[in-house]
ModelCIF file with pLDDT and N, C-alpha, C, O atoms, coordinates in Angstrom:
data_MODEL
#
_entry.id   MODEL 
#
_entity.id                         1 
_entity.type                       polymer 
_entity.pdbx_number_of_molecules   1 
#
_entity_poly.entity_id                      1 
_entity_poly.type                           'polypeptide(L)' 
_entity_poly.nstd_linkage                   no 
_entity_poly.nstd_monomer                   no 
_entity_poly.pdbx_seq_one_letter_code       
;(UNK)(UNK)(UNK)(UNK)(UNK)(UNK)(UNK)(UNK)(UNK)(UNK)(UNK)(UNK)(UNK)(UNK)(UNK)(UNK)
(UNK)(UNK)(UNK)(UNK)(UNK)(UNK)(UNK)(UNK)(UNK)(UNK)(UNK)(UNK)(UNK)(UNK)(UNK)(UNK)
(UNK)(UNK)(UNK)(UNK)(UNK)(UNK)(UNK)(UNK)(UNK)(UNK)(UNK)
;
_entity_poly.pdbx_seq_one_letter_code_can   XXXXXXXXXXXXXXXXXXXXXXXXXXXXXXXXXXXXXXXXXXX 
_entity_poly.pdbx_strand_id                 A 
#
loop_
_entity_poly_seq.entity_id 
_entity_poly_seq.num 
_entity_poly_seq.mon_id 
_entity_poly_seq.hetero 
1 1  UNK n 
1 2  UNK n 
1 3  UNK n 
1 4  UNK n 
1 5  UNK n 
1 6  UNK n 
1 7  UNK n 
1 8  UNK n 
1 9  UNK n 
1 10 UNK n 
1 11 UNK n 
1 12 UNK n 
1 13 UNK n 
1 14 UNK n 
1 15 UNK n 
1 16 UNK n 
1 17 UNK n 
1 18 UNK n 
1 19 UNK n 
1 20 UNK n 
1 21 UNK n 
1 22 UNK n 
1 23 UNK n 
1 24 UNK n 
1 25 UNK n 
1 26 UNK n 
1 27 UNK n 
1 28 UNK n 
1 29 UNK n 
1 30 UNK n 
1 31 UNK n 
1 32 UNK n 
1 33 UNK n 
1 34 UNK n 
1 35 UNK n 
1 36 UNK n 
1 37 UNK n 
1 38 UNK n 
1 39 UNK n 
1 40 UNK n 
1 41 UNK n 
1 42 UNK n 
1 43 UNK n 
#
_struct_asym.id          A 
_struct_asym.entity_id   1 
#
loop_
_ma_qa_metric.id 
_ma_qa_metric.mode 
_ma_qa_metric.name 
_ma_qa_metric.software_group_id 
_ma_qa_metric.type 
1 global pLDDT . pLDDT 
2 local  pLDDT . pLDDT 
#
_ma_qa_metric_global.metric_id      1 
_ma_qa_metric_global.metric_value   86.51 
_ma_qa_metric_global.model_id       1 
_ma_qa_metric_global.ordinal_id     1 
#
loop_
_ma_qa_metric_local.label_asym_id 
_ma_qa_metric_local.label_comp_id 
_ma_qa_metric_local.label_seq_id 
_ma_qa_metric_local.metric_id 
_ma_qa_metric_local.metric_value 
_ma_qa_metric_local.model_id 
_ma_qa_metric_local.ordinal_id 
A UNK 1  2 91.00 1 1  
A UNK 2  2 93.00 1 2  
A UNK 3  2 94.00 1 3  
A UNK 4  2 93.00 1 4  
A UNK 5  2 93.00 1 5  
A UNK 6  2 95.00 1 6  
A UNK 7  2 93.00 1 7  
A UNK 8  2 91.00 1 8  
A UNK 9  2 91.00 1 9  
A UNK 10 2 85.00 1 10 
A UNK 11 2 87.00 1 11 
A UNK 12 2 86.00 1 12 
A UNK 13 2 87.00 1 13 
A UNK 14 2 87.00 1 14 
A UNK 15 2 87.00 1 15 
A UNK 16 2 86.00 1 16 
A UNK 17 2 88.00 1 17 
A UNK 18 2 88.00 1 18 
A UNK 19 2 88.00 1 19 
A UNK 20 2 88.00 1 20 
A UNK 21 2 90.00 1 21 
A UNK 22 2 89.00 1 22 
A UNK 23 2 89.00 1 23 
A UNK 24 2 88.00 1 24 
A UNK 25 2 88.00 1 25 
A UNK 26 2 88.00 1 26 
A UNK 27 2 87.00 1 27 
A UNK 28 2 87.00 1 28 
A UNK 29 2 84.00 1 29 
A UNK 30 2 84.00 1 30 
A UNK 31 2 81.00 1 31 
A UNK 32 2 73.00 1 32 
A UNK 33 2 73.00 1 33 
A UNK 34 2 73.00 1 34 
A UNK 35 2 76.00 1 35 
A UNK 36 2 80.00 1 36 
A UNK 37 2 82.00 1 37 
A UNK 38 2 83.00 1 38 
A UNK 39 2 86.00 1 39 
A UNK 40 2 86.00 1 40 
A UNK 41 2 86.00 1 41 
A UNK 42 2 88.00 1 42 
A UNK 43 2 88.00 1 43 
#
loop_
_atom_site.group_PDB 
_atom_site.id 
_atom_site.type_symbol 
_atom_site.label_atom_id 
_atom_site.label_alt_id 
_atom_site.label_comp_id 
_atom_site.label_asym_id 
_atom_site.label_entity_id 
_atom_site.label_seq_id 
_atom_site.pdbx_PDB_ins_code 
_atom_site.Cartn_x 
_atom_site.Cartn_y 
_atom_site.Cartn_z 
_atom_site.occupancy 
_atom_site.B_iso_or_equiv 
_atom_site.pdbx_formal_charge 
_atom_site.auth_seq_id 
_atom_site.auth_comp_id 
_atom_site.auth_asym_id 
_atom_site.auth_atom_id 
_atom_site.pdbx_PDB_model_num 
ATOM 1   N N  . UNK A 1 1  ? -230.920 102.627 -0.506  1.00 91.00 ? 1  UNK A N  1 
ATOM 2   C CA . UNK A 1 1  ? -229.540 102.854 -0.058  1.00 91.00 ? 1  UNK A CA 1 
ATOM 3   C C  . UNK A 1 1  ? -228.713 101.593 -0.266  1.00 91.00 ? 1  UNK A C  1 
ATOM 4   O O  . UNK A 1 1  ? -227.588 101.513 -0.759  1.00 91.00 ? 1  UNK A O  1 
ATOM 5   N N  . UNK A 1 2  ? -229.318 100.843 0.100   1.00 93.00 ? 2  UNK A N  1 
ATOM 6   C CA . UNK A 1 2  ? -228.568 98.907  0.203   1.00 93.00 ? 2  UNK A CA 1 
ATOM 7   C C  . UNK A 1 2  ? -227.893 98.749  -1.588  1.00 93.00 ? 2  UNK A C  1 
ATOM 8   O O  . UNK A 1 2  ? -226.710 98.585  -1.886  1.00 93.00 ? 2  UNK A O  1 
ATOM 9   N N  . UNK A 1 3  ? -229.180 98.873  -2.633  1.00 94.00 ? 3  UNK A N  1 
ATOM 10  C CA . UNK A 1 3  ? -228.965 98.579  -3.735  1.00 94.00 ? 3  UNK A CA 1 
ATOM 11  C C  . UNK A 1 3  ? -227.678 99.996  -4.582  1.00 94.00 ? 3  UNK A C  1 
ATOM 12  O O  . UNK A 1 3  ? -226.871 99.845  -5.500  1.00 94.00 ? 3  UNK A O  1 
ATOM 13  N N  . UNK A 1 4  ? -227.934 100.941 -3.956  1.00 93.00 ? 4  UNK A N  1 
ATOM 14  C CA . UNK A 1 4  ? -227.251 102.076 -4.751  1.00 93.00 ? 4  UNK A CA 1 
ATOM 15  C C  . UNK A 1 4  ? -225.490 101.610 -4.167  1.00 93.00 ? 4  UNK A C  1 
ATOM 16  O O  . UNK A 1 4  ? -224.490 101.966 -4.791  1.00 93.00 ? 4  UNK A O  1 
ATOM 17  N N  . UNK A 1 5  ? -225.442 100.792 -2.912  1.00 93.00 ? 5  UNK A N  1 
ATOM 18  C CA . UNK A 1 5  ? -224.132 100.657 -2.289  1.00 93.00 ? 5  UNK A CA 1 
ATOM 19  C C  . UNK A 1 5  ? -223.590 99.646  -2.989  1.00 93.00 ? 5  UNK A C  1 
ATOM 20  O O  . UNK A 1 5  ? -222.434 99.604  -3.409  1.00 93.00 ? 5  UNK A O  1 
ATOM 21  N N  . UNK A 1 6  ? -224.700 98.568  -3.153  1.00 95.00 ? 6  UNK A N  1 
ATOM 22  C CA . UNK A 1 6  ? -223.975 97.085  -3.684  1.00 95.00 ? 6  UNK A CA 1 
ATOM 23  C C  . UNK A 1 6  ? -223.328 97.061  -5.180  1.00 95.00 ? 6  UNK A C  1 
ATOM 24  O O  . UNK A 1 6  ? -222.367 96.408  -5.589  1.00 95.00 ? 6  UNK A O  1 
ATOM 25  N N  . UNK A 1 7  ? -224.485 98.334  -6.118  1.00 93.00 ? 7  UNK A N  1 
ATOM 26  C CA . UNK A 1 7  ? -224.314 98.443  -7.158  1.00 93.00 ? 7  UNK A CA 1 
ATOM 27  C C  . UNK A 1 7  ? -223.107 99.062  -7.909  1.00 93.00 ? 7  UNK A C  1 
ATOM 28  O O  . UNK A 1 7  ? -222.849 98.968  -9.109  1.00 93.00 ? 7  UNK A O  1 
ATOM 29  N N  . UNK A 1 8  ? -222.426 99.715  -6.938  1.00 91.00 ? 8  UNK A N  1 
ATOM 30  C CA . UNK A 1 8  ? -221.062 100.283 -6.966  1.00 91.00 ? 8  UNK A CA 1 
ATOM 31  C C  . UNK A 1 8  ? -219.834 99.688  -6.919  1.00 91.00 ? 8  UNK A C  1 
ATOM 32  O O  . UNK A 1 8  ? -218.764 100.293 -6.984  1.00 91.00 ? 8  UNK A O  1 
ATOM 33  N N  . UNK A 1 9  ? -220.068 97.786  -6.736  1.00 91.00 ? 9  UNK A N  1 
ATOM 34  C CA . UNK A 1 9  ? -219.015 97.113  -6.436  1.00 91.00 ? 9  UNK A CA 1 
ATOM 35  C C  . UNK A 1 9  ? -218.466 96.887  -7.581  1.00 91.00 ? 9  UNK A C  1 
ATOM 36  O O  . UNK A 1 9  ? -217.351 96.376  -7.679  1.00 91.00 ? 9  UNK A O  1 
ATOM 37  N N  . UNK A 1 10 ? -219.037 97.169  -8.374  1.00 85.00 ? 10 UNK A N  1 
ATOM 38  C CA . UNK A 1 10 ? -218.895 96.303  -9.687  1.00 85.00 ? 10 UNK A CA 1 
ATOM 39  C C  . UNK A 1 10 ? -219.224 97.417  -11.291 1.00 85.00 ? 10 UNK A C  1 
ATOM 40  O O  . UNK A 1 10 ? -220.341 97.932  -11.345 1.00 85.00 ? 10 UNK A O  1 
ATOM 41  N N  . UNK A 1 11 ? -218.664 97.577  -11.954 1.00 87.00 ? 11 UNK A N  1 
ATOM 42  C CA . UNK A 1 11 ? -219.546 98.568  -13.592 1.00 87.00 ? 11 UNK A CA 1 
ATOM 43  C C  . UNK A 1 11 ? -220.468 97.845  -13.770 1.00 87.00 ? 11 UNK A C  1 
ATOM 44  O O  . UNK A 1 11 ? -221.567 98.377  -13.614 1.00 87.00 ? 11 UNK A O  1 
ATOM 45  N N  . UNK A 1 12 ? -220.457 96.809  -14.043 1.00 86.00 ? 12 UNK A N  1 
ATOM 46  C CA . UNK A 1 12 ? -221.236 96.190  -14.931 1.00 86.00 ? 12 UNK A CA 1 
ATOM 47  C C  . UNK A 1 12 ? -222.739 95.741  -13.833 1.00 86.00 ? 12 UNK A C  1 
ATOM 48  O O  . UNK A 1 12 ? -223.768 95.285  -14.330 1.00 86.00 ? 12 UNK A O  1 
ATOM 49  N N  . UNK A 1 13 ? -222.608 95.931  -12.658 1.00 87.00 ? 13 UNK A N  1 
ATOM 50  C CA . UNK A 1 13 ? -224.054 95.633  -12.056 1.00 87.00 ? 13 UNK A CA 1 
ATOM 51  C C  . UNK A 1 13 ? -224.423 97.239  -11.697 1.00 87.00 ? 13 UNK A C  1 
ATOM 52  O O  . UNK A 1 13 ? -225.477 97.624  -11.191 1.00 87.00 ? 13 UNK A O  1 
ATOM 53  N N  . UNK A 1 14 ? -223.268 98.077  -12.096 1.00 87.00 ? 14 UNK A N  1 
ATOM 54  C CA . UNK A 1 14 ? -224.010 99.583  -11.650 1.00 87.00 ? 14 UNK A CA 1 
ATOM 55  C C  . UNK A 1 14 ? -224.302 99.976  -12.930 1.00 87.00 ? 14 UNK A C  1 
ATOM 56  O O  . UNK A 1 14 ? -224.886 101.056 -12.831 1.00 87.00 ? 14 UNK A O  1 
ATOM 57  N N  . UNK A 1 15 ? -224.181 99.608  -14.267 1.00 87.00 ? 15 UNK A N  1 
ATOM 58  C CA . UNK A 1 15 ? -224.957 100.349 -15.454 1.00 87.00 ? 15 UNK A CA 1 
ATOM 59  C C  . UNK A 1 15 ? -226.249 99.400  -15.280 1.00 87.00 ? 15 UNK A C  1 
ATOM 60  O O  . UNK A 1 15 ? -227.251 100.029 -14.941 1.00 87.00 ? 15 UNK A O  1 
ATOM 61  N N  . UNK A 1 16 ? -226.435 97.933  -15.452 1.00 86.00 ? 16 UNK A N  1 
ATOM 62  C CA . UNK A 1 16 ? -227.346 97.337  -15.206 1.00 86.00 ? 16 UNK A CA 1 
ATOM 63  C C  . UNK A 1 16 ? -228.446 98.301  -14.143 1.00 86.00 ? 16 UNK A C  1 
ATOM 64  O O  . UNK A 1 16 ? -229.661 98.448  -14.277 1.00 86.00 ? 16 UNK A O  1 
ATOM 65  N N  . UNK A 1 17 ? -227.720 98.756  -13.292 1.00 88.00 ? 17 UNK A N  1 
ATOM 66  C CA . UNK A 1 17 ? -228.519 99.311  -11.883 1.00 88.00 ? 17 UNK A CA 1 
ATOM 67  C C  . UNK A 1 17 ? -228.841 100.938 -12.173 1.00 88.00 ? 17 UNK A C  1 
ATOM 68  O O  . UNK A 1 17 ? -229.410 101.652 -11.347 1.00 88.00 ? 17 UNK A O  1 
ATOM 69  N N  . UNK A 1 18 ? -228.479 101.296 -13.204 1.00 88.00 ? 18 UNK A N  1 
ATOM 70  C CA . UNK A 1 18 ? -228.389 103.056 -12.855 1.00 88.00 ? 18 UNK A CA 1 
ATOM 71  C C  . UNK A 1 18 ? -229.843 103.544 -13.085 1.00 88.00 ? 18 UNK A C  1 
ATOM 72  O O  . UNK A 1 18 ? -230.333 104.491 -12.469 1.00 88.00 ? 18 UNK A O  1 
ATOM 73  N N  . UNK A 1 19 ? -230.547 102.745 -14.113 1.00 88.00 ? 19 UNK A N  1 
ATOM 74  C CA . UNK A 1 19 ? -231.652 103.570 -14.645 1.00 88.00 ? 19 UNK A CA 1 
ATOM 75  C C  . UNK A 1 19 ? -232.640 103.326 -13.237 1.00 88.00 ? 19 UNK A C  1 
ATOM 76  O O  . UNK A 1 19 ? -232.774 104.289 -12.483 1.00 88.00 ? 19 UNK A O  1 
ATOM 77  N N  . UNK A 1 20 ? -233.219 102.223 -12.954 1.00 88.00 ? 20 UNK A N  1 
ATOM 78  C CA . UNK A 1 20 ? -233.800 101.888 -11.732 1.00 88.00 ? 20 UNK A CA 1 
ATOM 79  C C  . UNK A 1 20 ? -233.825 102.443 -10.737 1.00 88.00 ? 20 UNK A C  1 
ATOM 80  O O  . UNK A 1 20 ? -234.815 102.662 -10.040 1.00 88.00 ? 20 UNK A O  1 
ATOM 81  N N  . UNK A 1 21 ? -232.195 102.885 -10.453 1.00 90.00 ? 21 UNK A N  1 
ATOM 82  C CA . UNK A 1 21 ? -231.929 103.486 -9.036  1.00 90.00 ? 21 UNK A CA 1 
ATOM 83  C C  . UNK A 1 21 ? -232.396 105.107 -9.208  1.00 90.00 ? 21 UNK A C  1 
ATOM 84  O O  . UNK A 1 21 ? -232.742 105.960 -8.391  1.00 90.00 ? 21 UNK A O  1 
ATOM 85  N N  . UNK A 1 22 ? -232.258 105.105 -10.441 1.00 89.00 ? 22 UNK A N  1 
ATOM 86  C CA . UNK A 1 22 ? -232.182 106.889 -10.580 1.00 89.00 ? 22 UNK A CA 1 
ATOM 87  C C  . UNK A 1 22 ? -234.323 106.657 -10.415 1.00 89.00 ? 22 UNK A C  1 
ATOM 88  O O  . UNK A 1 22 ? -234.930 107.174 -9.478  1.00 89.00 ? 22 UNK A O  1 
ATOM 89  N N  . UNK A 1 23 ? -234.753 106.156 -11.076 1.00 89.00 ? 23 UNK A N  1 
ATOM 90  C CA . UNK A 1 23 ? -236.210 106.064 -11.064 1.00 89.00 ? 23 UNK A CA 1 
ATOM 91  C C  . UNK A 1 23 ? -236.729 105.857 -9.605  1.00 89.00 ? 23 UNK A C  1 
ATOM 92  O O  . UNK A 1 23 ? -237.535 106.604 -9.050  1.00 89.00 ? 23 UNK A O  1 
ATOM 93  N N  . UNK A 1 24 ? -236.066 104.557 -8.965  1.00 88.00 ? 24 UNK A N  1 
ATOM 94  C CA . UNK A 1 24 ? -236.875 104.814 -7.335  1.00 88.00 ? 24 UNK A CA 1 
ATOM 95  C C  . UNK A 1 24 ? -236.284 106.213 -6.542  1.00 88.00 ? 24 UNK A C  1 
ATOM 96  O O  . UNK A 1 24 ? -236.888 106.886 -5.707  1.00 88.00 ? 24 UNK A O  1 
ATOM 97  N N  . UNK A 1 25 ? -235.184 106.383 -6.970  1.00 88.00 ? 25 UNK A N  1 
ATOM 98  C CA . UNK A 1 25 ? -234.713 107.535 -5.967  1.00 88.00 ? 25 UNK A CA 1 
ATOM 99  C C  . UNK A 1 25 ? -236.237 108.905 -6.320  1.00 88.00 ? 25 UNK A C  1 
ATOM 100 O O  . UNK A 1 25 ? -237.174 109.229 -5.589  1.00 88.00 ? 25 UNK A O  1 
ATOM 101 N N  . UNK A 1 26 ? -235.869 109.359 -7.674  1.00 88.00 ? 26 UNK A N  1 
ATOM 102 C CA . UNK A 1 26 ? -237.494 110.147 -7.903  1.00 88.00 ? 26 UNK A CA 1 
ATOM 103 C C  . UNK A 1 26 ? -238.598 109.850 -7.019  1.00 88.00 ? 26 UNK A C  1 
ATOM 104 O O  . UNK A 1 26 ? -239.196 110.692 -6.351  1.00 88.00 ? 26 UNK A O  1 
ATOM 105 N N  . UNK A 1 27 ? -238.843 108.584 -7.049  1.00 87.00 ? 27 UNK A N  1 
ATOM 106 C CA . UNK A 1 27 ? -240.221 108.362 -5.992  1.00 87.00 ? 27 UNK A CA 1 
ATOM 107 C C  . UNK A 1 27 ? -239.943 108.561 -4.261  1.00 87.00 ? 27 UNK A C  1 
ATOM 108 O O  . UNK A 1 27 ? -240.765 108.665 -3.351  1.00 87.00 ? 27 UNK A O  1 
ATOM 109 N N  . UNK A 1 28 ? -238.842 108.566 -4.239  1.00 87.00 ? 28 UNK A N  1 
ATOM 110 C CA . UNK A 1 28 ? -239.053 108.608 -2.909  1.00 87.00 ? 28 UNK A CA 1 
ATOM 111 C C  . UNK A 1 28 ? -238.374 109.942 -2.940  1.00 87.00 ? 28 UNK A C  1 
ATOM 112 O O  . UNK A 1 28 ? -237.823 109.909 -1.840  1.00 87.00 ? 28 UNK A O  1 
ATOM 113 N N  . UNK A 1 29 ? -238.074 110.997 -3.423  1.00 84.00 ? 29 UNK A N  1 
ATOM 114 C CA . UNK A 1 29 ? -237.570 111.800 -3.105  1.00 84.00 ? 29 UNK A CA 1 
ATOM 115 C C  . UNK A 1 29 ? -239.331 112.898 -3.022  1.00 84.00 ? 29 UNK A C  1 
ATOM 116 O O  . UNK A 1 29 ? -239.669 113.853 -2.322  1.00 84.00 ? 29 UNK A O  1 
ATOM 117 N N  . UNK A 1 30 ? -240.148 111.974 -4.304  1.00 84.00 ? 30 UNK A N  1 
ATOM 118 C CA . UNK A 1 30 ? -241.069 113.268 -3.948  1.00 84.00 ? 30 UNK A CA 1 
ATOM 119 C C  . UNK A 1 30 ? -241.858 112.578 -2.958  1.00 84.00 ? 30 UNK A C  1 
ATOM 120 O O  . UNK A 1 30 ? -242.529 113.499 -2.492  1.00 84.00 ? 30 UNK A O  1 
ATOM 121 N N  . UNK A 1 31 ? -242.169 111.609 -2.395  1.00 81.00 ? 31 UNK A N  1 
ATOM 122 C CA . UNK A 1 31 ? -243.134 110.910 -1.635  1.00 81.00 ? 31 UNK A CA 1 
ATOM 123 C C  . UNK A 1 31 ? -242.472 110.949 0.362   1.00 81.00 ? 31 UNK A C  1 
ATOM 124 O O  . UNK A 1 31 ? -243.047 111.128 1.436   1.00 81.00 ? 31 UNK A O  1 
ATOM 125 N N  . UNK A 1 32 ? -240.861 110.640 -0.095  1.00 73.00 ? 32 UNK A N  1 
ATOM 126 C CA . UNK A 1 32 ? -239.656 110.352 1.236   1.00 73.00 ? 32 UNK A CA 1 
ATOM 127 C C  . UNK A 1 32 ? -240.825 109.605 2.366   1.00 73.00 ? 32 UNK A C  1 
ATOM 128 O O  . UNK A 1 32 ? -241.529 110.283 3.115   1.00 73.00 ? 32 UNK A O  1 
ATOM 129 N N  . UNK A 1 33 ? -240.845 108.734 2.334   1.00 73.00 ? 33 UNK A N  1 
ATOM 130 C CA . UNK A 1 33 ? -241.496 107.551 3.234   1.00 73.00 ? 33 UNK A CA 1 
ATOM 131 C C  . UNK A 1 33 ? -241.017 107.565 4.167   1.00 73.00 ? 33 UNK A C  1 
ATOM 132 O O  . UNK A 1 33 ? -240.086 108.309 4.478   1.00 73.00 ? 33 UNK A O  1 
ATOM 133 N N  . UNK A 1 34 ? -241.717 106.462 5.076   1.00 73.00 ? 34 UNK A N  1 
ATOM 134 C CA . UNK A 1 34 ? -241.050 106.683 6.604   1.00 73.00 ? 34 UNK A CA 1 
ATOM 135 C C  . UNK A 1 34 ? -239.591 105.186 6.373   1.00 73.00 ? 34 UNK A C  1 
ATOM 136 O O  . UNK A 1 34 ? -239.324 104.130 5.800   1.00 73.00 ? 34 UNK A O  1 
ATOM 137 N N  . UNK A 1 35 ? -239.238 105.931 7.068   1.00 76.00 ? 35 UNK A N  1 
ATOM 138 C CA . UNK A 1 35 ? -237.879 104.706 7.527   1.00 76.00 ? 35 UNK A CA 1 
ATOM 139 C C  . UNK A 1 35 ? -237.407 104.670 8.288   1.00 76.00 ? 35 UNK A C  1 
ATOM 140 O O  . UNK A 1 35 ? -237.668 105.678 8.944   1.00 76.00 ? 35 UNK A O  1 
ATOM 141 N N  . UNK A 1 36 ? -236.296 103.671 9.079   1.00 80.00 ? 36 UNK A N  1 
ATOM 142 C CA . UNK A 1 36 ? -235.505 104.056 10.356  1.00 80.00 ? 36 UNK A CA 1 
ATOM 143 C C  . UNK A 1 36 ? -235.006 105.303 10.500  1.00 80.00 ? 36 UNK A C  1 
ATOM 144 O O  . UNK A 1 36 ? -235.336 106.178 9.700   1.00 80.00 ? 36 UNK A O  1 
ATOM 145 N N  . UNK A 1 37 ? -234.021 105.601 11.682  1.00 82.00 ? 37 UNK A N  1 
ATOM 146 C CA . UNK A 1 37 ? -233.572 106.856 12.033  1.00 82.00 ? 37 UNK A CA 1 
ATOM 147 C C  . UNK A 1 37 ? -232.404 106.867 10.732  1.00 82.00 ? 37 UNK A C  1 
ATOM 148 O O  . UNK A 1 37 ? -232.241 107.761 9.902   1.00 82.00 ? 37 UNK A O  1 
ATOM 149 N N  . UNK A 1 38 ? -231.491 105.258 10.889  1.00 83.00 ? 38 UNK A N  1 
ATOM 150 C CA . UNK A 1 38 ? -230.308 105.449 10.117  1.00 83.00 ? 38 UNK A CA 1 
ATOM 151 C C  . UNK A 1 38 ? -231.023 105.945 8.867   1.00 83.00 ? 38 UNK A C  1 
ATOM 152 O O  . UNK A 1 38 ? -231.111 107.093 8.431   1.00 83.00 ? 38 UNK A O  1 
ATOM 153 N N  . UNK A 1 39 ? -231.409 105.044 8.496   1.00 86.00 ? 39 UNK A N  1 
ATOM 154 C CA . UNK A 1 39 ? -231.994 105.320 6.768   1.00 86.00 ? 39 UNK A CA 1 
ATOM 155 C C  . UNK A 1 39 ? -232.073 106.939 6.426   1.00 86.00 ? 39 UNK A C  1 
ATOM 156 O O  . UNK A 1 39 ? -231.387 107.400 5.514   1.00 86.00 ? 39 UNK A O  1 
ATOM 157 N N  . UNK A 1 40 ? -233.108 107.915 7.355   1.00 86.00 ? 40 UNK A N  1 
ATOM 158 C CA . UNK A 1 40 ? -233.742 108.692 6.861   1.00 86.00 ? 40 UNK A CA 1 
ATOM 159 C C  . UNK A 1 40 ? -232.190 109.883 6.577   1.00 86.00 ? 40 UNK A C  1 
ATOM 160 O O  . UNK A 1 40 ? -231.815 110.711 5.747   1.00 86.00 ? 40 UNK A O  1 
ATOM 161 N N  . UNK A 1 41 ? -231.703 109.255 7.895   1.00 86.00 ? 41 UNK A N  1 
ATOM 162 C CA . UNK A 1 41 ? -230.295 110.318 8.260   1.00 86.00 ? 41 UNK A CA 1 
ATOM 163 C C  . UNK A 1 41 ? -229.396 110.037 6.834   1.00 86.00 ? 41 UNK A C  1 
ATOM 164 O O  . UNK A 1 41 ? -229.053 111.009 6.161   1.00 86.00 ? 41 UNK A O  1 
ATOM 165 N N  . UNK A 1 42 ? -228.971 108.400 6.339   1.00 88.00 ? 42 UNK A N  1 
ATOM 166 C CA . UNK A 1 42 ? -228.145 108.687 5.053   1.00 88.00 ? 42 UNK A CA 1 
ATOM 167 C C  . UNK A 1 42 ? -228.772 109.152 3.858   1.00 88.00 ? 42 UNK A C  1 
ATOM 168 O O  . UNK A 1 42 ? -228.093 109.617 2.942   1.00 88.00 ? 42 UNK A O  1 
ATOM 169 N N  . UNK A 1 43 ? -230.263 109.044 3.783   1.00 88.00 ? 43 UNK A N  1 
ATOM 170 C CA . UNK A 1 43 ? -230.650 109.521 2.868   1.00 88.00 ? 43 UNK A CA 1 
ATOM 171 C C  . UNK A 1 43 ? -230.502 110.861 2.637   1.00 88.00 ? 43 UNK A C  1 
ATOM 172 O O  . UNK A 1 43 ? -230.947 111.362 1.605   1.00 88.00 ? 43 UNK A O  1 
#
């Protein structure tokens, strides 16, 4: 969540950032780990 927010400040650190983000999001979408309450809720 932290990196997908920061990566939006800017184009050039969100193309740098897109492939990565799109790849961990996959893992945790099929795995969804434990996390805080906030976390699990914006996710």
């Amino acid at each position: 969540i932290l990196v997908l927010a920061n990566s939006m400040q800017d184009p050039e650190l969100r193309a740098a950032l897109r492939g990565p983000i799109d790849e961990a999001y996959f893992r945790l979408s099929t795995t969804l780990p434990e996390g805080s309450e906030d976390d699990v809720a914006v996710f």
